[in-house]
C-alpha atoms as a PDB file:
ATOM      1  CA  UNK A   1     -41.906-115.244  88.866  1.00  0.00           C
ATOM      2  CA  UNK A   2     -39.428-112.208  89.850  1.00  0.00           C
ATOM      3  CA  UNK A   3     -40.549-113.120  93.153  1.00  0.00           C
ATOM      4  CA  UNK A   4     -39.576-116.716  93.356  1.00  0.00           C
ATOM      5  CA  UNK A   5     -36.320-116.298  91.961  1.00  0.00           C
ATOM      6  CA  UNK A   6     -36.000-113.518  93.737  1.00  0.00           C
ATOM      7  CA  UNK A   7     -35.218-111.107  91.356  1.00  0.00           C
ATOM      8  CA  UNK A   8     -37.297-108.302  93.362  1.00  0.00           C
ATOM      9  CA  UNK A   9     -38.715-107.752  96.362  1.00  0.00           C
ATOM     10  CA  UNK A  10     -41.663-106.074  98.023  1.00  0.00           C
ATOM     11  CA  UNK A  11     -41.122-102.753  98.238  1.00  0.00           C
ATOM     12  CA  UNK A  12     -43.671-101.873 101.018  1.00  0.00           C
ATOM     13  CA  UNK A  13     -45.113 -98.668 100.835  1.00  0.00           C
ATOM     14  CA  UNK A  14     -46.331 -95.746 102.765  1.00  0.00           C
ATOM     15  CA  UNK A  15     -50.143 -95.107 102.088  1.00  0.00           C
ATOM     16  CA  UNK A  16     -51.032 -92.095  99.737  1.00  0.00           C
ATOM     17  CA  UNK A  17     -52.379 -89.171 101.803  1.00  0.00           C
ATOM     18  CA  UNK A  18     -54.655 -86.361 100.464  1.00  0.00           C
ATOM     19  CA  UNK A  19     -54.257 -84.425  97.829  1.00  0.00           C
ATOM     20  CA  UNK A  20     -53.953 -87.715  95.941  1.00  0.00           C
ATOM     21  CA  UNK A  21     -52.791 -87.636  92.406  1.00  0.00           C
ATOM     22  CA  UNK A  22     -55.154 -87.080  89.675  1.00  0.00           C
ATOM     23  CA  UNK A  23     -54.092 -91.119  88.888  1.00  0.00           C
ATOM     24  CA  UNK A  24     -54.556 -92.216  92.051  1.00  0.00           C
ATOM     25  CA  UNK A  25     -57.249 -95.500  91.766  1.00  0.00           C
ATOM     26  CA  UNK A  26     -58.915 -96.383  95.565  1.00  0.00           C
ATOM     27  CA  UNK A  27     -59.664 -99.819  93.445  1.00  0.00           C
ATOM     28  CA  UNK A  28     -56.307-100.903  92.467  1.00  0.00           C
ATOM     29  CA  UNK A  29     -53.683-102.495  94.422  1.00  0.00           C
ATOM     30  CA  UNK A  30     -49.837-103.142  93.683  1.00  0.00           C
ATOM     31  CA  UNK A  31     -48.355-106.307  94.166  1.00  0.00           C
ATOM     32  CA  UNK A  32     -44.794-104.859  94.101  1.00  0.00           C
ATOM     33  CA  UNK A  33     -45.504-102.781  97.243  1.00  0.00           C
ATOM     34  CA  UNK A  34     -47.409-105.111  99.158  1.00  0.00           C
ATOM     35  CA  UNK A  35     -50.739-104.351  98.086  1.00  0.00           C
ATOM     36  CA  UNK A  36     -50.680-100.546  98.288  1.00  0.00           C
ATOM     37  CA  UNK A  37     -54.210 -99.049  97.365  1.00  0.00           C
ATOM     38  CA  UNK A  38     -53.878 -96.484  94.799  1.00  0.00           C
ATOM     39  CA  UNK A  39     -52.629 -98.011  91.837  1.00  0.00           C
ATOM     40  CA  UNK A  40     -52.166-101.640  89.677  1.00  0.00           C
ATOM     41  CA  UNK A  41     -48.939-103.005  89.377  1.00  0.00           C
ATOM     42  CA  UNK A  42     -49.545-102.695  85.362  1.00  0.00           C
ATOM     43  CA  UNK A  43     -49.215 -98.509  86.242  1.00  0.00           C
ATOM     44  CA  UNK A  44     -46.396 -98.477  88.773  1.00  0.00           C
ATOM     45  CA  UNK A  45     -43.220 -96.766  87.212  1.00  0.00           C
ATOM     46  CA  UNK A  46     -41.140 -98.280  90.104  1.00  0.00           C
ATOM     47  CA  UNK A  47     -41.309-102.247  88.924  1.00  0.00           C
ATOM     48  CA  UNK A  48     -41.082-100.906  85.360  1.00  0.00           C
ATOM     49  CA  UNK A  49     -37.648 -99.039  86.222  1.00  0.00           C
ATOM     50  CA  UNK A  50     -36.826-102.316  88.306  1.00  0.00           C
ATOM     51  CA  UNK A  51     -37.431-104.908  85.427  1.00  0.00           C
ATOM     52  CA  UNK A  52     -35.448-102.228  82.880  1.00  0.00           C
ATOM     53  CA  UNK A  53     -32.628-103.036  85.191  1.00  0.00           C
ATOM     54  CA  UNK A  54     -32.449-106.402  85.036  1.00  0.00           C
ATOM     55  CA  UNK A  55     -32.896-106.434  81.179  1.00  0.00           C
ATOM     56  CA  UNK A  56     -30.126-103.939  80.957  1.00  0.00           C
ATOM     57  CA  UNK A  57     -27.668-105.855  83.545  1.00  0.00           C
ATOM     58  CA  UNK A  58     -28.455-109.266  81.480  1.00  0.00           C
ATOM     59  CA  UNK A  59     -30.485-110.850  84.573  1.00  0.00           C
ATOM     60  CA  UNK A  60     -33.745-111.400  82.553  1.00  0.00           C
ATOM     61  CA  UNK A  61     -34.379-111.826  79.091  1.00  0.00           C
ATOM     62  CA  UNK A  62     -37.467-112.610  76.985  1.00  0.00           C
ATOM     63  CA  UNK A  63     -37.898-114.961  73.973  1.00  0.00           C
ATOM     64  CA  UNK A  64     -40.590-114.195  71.083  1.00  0.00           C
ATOM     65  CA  UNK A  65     -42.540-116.762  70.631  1.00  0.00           C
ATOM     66  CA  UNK A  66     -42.792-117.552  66.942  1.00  0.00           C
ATOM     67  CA  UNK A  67     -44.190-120.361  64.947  1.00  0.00           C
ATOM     68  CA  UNK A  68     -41.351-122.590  63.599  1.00  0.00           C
ATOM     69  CA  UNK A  69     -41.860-125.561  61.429  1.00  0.00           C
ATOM     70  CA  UNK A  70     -38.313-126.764  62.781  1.00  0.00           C
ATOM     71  CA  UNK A  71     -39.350-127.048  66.766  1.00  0.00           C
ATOM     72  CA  UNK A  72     -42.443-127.616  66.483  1.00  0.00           C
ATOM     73  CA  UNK A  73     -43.935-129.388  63.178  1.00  0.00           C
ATOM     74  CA  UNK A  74     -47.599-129.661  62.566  1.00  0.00           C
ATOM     75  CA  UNK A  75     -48.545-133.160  62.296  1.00  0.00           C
ATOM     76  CA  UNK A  76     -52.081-133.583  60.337  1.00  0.00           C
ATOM     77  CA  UNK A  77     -54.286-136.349  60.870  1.00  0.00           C
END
């Protein structure tokens, strides 16, 4: 979604070189730096600073979903 409304962009990124870091993960990829090997997109700090930004600058909010009898009213049968 950050994508497509182009909130970020990929961030391509060198590939890690030995000594890699003790969290370094030849399984995972990144998304946010164009599919980087060595770590999941859940464990990159960069996107996570990136996504702070926007929150702070007012670009992207998020809504709790709660259960309200108001919007949405259970019916029973």
């Amino acid at each position: 979604m950050l994508l497509r409304k182009s909130f970020v962009e990929i961030c391509p990124m060198k590939p890690q070189q030995l000594p890699f870091s003790k969290n370094y993960d030849p399984n995972a990829t990144c998304d946010y730096h164009g599919g980087a090997k060595g770590h999941s997109i859940k464990r990159c700090i960069p996107i996570k600073y990136k996504v702070q930004s926007l929150i702070d600058s007012g670009w992207l909010t998020f809504k709790e979903d709660k259960p309200s009898i108001e919007d949405n009213p259970f019916v029973g049968a």
